[in-house]
C-alpha atoms as a PDB file:
ATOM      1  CA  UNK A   1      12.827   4.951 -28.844  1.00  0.00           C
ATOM      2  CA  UNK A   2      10.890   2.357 -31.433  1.00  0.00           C
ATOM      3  CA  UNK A   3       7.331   2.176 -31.976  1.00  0.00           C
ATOM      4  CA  UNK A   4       7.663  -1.100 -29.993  1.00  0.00           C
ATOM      5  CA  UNK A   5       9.428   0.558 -27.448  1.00  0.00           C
ATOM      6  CA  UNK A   6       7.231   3.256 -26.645  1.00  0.00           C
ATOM      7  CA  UNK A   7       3.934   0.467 -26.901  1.00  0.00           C
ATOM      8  CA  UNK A   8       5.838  -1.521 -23.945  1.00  0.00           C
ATOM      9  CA  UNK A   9       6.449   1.419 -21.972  1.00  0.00           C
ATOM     10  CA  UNK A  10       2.928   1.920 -22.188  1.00  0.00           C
ATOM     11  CA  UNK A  11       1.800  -1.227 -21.155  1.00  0.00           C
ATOM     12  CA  UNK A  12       4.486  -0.956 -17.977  1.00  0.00           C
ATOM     13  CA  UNK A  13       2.281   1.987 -16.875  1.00  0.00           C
ATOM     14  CA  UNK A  14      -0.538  -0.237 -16.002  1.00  0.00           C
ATOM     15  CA  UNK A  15       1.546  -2.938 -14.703  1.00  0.00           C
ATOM     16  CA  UNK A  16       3.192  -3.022 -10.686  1.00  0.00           C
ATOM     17  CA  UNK A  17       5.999  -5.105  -9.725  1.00  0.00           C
ATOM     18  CA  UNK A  18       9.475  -5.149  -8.490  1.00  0.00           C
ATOM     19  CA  UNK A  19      11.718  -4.155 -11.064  1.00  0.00           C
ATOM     20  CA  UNK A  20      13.431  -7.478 -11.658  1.00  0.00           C
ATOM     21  CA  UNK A  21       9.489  -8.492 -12.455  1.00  0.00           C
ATOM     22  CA  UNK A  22       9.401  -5.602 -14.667  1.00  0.00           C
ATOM     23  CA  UNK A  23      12.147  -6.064 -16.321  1.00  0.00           C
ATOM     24  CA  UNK A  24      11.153  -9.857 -17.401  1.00  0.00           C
ATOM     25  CA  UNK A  25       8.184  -8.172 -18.827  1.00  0.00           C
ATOM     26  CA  UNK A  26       9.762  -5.821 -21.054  1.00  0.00           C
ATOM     27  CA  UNK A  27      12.184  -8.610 -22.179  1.00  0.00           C
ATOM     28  CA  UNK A  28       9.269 -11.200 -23.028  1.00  0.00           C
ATOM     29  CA  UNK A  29       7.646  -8.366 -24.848  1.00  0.00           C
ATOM     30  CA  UNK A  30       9.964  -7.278 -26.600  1.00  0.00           C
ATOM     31  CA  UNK A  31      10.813 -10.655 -27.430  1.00  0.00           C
ATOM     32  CA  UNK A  32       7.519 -11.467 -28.665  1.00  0.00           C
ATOM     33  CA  UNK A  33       6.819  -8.447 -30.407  1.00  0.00           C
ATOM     34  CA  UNK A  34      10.401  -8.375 -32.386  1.00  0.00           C
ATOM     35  CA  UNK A  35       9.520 -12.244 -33.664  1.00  0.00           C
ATOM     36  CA  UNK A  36       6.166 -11.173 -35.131  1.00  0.00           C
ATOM     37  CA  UNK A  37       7.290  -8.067 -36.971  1.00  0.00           C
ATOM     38  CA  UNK A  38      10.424 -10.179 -38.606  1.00  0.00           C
ATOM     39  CA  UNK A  39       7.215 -12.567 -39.688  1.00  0.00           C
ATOM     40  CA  UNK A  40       5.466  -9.554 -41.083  1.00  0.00           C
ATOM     41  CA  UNK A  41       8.546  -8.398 -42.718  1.00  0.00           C
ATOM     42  CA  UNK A  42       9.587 -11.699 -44.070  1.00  0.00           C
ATOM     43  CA  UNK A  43       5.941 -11.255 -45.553  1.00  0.00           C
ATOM     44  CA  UNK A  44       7.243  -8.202 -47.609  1.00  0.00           C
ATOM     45  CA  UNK A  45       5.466  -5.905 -45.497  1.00  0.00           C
ATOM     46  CA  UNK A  46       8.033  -2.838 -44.721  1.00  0.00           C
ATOM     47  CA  UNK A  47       9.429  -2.209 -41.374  1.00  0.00           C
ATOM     48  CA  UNK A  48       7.345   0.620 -40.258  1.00  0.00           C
ATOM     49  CA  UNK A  49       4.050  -1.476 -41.597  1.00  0.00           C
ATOM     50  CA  UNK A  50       5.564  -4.597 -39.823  1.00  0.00           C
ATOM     51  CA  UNK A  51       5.458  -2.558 -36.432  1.00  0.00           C
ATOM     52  CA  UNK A  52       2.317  -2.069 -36.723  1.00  0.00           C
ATOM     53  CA  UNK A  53       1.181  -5.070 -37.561  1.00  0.00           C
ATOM     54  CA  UNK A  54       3.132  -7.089 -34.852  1.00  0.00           C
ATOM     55  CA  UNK A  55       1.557  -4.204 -32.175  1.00  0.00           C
ATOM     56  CA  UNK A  56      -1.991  -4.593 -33.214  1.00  0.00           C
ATOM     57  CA  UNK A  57      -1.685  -8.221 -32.928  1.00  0.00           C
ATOM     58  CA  UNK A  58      -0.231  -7.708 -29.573  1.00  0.00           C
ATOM     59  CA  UNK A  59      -3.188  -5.722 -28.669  1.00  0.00           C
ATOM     60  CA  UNK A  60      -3.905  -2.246 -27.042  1.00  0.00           C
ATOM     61  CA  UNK A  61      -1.753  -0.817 -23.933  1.00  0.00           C
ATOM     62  CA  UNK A  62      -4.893  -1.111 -21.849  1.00  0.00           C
ATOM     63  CA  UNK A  63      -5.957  -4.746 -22.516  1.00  0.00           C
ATOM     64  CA  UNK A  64      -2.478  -5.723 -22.057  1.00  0.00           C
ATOM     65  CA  UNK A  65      -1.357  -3.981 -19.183  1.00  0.00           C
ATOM     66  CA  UNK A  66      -4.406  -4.922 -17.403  1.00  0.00           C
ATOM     67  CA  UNK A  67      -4.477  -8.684 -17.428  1.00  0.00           C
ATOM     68  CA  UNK A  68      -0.679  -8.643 -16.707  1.00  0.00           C
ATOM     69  CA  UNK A  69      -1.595  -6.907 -13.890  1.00  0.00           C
ATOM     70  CA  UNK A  70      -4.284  -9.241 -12.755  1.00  0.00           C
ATOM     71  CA  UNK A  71      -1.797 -12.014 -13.044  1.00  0.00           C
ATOM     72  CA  UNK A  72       0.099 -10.641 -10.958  1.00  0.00           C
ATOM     73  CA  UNK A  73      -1.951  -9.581  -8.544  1.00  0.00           C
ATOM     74  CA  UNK A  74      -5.443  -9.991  -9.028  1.00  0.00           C
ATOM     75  CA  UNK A  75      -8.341  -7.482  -7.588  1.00  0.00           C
ATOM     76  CA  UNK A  76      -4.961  -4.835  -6.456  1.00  0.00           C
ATOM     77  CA  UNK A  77      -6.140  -2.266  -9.011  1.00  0.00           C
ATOM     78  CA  UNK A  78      -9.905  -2.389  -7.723  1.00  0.00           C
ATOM     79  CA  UNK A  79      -8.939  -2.254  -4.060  1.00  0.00           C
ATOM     80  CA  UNK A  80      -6.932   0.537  -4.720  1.00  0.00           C
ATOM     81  CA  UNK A  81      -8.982   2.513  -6.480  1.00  0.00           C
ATOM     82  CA  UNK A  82     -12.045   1.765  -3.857  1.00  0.00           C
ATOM     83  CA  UNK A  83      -9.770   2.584  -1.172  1.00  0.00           C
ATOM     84  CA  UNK A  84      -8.644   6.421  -3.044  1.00  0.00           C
ATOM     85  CA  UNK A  85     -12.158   7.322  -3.239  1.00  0.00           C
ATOM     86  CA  UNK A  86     -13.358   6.018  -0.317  1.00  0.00           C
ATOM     87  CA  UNK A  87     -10.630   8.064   1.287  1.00  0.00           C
ATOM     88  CA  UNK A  88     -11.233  11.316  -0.635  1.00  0.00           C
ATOM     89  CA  UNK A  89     -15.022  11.125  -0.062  1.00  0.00           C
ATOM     90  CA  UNK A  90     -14.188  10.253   4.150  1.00  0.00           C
ATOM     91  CA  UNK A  91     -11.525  13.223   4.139  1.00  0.00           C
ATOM     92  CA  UNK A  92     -14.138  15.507   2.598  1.00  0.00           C
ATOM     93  CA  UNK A  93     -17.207  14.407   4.491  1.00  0.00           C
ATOM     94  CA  UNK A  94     -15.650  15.644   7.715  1.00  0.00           C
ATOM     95  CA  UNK A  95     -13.797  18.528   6.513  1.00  0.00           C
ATOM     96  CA  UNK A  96     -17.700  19.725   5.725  1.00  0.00           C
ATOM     97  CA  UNK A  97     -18.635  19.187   9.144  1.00  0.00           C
ATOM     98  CA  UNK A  98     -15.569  20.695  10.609  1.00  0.00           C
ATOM     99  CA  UNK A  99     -16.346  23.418   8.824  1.00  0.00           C
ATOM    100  CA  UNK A 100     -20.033  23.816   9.199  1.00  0.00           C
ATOM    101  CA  UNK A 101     -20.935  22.105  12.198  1.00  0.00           C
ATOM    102  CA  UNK A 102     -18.120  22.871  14.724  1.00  0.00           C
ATOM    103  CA  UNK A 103     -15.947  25.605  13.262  1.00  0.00           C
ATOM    104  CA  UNK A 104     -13.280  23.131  12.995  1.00  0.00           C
ATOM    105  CA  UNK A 105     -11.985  22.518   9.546  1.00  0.00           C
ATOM    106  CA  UNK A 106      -8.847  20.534   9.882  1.00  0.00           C
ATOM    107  CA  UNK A 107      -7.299  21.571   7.007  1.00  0.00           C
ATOM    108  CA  UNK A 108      -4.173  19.516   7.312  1.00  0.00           C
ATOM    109  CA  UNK A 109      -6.070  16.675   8.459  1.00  0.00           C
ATOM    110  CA  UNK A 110      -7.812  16.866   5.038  1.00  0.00           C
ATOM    111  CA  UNK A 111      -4.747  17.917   2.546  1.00  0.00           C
ATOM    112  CA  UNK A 112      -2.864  14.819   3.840  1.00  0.00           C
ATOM    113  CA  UNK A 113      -5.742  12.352   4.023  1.00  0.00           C
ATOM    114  CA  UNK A 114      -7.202  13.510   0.380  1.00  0.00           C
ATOM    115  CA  UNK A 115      -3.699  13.377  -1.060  1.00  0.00           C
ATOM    116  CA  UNK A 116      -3.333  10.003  -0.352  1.00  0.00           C
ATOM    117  CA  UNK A 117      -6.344   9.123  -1.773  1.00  0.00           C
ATOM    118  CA  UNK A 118      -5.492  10.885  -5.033  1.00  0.00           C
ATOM    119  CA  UNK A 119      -2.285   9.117  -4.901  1.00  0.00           C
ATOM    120  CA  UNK A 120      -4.264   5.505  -4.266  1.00  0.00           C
ATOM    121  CA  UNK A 121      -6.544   6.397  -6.861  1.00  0.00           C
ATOM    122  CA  UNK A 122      -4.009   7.061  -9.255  1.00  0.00           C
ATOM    123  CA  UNK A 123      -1.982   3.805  -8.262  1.00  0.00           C
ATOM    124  CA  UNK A 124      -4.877   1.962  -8.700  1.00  0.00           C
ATOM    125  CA  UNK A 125      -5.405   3.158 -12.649  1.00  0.00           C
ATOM    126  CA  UNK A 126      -1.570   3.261 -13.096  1.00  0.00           C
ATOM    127  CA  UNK A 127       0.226   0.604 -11.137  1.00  0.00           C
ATOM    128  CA  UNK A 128       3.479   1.881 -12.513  1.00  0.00           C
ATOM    129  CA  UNK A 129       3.386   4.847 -10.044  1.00  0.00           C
ATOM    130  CA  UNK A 130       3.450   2.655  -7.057  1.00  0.00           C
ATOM    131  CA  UNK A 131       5.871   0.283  -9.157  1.00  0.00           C
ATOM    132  CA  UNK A 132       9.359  -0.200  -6.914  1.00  0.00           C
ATOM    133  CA  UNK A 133       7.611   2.255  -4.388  1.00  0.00           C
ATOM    134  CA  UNK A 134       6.759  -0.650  -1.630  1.00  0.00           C
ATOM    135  CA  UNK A 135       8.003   1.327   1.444  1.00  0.00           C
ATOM    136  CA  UNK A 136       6.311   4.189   0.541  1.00  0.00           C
ATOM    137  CA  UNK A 137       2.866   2.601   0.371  1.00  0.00           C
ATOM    138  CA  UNK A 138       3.892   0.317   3.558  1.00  0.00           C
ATOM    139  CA  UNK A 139       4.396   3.984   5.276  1.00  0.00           C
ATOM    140  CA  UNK A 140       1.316   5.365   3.652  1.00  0.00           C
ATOM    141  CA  UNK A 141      -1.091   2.453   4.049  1.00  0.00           C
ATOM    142  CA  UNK A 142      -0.157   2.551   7.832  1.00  0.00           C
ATOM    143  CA  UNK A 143      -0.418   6.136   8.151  1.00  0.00           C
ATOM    144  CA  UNK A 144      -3.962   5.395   7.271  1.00  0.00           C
ATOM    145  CA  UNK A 145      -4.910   4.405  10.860  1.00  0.00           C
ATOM    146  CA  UNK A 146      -4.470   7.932  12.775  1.00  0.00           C
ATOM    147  CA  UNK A 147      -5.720   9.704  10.188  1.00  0.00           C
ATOM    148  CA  UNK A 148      -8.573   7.530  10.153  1.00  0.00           C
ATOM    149  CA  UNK A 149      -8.777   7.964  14.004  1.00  0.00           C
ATOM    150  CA  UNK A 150      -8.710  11.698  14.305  1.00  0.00           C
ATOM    151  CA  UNK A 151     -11.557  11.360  11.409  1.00  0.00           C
ATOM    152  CA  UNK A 152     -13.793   9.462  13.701  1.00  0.00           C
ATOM    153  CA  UNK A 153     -12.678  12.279  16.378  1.00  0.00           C
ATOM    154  CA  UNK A 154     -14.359  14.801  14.228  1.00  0.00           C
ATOM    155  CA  UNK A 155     -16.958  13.321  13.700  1.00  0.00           C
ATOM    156  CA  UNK A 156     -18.241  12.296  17.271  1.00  0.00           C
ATOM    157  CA  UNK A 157     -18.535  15.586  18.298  1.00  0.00           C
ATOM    158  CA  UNK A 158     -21.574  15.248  15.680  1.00  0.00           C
ATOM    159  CA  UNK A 159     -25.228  13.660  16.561  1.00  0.00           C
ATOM    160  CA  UNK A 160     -26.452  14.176  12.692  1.00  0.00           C
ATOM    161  CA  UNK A 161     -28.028  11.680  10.648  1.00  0.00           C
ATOM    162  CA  UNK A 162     -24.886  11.133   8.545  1.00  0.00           C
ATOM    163  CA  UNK A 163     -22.218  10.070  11.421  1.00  0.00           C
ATOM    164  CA  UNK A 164     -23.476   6.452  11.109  1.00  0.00           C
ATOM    165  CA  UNK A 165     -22.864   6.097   7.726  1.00  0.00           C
ATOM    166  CA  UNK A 166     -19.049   8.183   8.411  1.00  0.00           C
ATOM    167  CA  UNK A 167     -18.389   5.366  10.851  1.00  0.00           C
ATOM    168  CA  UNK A 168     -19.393   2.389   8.839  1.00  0.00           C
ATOM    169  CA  UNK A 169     -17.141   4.174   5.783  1.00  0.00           C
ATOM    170  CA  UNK A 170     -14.495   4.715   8.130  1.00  0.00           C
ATOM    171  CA  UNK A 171     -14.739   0.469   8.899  1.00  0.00           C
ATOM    172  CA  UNK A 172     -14.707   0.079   5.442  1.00  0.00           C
ATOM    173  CA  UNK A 173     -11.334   1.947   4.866  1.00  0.00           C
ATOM    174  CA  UNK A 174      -9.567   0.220   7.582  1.00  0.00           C
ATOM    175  CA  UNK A 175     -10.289  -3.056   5.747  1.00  0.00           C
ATOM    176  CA  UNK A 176      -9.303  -1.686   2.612  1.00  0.00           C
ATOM    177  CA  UNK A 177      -6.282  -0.264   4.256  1.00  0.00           C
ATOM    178  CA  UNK A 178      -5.467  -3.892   5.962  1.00  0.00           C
ATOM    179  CA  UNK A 179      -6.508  -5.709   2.613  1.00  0.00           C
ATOM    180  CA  UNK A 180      -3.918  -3.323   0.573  1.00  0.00           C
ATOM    181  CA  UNK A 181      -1.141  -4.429   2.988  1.00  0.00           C
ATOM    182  CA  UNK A 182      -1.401  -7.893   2.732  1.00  0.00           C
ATOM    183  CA  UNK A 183      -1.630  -7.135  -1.055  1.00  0.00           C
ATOM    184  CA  UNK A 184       1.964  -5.217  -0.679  1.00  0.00           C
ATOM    185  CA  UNK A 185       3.918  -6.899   2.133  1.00  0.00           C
ATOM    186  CA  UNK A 186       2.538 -10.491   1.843  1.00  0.00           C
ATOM    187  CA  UNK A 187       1.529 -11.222  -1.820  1.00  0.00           C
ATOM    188  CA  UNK A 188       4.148  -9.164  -3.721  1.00  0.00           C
ATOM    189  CA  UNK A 189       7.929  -9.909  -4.484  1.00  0.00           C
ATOM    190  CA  UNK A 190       9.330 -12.548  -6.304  1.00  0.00           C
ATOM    191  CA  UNK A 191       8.438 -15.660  -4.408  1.00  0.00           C
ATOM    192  CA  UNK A 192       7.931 -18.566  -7.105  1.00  0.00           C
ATOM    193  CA  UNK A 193      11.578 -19.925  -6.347  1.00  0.00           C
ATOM    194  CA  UNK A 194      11.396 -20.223  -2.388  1.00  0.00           C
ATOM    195  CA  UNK A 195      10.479 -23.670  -1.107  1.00  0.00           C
ATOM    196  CA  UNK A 196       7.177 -23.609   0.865  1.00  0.00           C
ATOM    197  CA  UNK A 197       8.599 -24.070   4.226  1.00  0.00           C
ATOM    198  CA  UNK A 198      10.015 -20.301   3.597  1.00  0.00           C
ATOM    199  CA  UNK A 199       6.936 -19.339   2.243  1.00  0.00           C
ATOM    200  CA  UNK A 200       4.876 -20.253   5.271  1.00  0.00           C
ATOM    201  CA  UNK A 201       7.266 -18.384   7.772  1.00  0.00           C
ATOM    202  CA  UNK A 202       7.474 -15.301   5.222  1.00  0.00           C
ATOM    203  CA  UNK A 203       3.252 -14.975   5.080  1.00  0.00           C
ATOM    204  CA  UNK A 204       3.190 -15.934   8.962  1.00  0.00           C
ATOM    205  CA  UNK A 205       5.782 -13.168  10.105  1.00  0.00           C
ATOM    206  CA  UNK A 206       4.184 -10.649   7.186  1.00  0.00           C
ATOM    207  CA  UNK A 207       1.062 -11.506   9.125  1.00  0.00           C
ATOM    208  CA  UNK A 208       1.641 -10.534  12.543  1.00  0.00           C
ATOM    209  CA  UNK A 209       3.620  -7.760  11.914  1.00  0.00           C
ATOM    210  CA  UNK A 210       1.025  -6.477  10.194  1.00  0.00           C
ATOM    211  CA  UNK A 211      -1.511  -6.762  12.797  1.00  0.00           C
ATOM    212  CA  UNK A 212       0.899  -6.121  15.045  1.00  0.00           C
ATOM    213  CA  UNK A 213       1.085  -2.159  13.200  1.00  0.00           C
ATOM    214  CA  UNK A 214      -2.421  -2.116  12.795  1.00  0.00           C
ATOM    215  CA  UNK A 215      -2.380  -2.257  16.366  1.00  0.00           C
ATOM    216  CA  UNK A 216       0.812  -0.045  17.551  1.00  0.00           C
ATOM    217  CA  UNK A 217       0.687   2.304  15.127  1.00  0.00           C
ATOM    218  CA  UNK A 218      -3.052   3.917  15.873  1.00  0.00           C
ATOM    219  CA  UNK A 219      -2.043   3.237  20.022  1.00  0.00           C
ATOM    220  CA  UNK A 220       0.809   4.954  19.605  1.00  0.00           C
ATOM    221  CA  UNK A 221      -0.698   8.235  18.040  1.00  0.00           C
ATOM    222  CA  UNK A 222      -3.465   8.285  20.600  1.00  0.00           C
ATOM    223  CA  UNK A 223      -0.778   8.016  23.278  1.00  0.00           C
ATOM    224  CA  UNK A 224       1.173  10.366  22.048  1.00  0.00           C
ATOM    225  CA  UNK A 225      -1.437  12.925  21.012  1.00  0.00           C
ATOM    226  CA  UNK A 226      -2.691  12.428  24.556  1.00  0.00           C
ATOM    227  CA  UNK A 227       0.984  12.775  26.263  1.00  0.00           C
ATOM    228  CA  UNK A 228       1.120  16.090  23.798  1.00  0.00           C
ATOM    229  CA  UNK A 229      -2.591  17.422  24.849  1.00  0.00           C
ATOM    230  CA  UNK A 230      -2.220  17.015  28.996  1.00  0.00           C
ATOM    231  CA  UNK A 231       1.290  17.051  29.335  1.00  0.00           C
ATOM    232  CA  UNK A 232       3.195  19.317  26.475  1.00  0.00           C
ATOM    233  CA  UNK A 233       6.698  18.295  24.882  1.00  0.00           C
ATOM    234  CA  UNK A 234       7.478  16.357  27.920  1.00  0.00           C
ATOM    235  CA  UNK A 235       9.527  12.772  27.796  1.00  0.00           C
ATOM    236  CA  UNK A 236       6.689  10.937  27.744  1.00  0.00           C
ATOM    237  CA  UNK A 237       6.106  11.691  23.791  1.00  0.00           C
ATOM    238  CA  UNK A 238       9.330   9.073  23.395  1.00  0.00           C
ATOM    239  CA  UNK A 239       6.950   6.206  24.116  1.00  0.00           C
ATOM    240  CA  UNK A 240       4.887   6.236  21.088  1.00  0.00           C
ATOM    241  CA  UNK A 241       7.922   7.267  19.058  1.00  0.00           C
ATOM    242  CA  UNK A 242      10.289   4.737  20.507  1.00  0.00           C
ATOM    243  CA  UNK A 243       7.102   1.770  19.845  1.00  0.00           C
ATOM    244  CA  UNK A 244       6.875   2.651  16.439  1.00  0.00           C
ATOM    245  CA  UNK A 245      10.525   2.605  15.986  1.00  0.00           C
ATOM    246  CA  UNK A 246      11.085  -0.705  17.823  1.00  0.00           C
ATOM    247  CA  UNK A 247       8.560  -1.771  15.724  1.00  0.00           C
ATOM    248  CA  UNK A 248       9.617  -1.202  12.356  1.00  0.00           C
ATOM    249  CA  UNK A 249      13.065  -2.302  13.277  1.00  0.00           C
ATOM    250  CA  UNK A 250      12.084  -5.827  14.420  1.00  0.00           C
ATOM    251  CA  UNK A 251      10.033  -5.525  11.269  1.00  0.00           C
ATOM    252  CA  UNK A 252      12.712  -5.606   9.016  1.00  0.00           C
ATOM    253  CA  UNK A 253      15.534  -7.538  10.990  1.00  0.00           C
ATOM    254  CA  UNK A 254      12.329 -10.623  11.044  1.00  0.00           C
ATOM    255  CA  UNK A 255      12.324 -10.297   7.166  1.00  0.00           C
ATOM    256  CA  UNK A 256      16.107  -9.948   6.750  1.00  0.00           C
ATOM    257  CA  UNK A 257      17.151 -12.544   8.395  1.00  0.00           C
ATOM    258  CA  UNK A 258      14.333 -15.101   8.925  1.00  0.00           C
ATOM    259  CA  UNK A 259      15.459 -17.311   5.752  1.00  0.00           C
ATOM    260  CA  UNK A 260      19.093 -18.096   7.179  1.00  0.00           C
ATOM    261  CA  UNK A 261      18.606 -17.690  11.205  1.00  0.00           C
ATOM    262  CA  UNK A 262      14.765 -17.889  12.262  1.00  0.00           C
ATOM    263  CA  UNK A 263      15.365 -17.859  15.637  1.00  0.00           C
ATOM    264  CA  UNK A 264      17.066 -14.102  15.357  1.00  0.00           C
ATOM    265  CA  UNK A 265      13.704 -13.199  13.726  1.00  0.00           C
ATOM    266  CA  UNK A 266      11.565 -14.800  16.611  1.00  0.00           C
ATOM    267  CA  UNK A 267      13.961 -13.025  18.833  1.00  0.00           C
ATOM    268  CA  UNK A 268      12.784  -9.647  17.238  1.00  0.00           C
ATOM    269  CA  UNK A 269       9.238 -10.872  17.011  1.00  0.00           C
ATOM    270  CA  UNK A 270       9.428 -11.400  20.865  1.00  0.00           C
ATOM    271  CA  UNK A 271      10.945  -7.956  21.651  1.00  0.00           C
ATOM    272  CA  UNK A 272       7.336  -6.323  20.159  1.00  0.00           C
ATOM    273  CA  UNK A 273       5.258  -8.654  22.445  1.00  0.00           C
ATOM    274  CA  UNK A 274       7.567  -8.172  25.409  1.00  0.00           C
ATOM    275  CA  UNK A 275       7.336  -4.203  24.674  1.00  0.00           C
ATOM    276  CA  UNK A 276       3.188  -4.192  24.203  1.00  0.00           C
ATOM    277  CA  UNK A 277       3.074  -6.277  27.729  1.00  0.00           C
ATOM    278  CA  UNK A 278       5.179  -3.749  29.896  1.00  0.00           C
ATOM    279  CA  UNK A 279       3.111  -0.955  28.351  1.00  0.00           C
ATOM    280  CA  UNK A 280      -0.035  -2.277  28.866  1.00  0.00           C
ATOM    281  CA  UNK A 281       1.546  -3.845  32.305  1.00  0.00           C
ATOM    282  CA  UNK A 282       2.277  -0.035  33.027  1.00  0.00           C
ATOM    283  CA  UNK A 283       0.004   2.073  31.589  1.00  0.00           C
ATOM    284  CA  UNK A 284      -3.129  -0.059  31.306  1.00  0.00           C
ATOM    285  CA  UNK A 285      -3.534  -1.276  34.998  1.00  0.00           C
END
């Protein structure tokens, strides 16, 4: 690998996209970076100095990496970040009263809620680690919502002078959590070539589903943790599962097919609706 090479990699760690985005990057750079050092070697500089030269011009891995990345999405990095260490500091908060105040420490509750946050965190200061990784931080971001639940779970069993400020912390990750979606279902992908009628059903199907999950997906673990609690491995744990599955299904048949045949994607759309009603129609009244 050249000098050149290696800087661009560099930069790519600081930079998210799909990897058709990424790889227009590295081509532009490289392109750019190649021109200046056959200047600087046309120059009589030698091909090592050249490098060198045509880098340092280019500027620092850092600088660069971080305003392609704020083209590309701007405020993603900060969000991130504020949502990883919001998260860590929530997951530990509680863990400490587990422990100390109840005898409860919830030690998986706080390995899985404080590894995601390391993992936004990290995201956050090196976008290439979420780079090509969208379902995974779809899955994670709305795994979020439970955890944050069974958090606020904890912590009611608490009448200290700290379970306000747990709560309003707990608010704020939720609309970190919601903000970082939008951010990664709505905002990202390669959408400079659609017309803006497509863009305006993309964002408004993106939209509901997302609130839509934000909804389901925090009902459906109460549901089922309930079903589990007062009723044991019985049937009635295949409601939550089956809504969460019906949902992410109609999810992506909305997305894959609402360019050629919208009404297949209202279709879908409809069947989440239909299924919230006869829930709520059944278990609700």
């Amino acid at each position: 690998m050249t000098t050149i090479d290696h800087h661009i990699q560099k930069v790519l760690q600081r930079v998210e996209g799909t990897p058709e985005e990424r790889q227009e990057l590295v081509e532009e750079m490289k392109d750019h970076l190649l021109s200046a050092k056959e200047e600087y070697i046309a120059q009589g500089l030698s091909d090592e100095e050249a490098e060198r030269k045509a880098i340092a011009d280019f500027g620092g891995d850092s600088e660069v990496g971080g305003e392609l990345q704020e083209s590309i999405s701007p405020y993603r990095k900060d969000v991130l970040i504020g949502l990883g260490l919001a998260s860590i500091i929530y997951a530990v908060s509680v863990f400490l009263h587990g422990v100390t105040q109840i005898n409860e420490p919830h030690p998986i509750w706080l390995t899985i809620l404080f590894s995601i946050g390391v993992f936004m965190t990290l995201s956050g200061f090196y976008p290439s680690i979420a780079a090509g990784r969208k379902l995974l931080m779809t899955v994670l971001l709305f795994f979020y919502f439970p955890l944050i639940f069974w958090g606020l779970l904890i912590i009611d069993t608490s009448d200290k002078w700290y379970k306000g400020p747990l709560e309003i912390l707990a608010g704020i990750l939720a609309v970190l959590v919601i903000i970082s979606l939008f951010m990664t279902l709505v905002r990202s992908g390669k959408t400079a070539a659609m017309d803006k009628s497509t863009k305006k059903k993309r964002t408004f199907l993106h939209t509901v589903n997302i609130l839509l999950g934000v909804v389901m997906v925090p009902y459906s673990f109460v549901f089922g943790m309930g079903a589990l609690l007062f009723g044991g491995y019985t049937p009635m744990l295949l409601i939550p599962l089956g809504l969460i599955l019906l949902w992410s299904l109609s999810y992506w048949a909305q997305m894959k097919f609402y360019q050629k045949r919208l009404s297949i994607s209202i279709v879908f759309l409809s069947a989440d609706f239909i299924a919230i009603f006869l829930i709520v129609l059944r278990y609700m009244t």
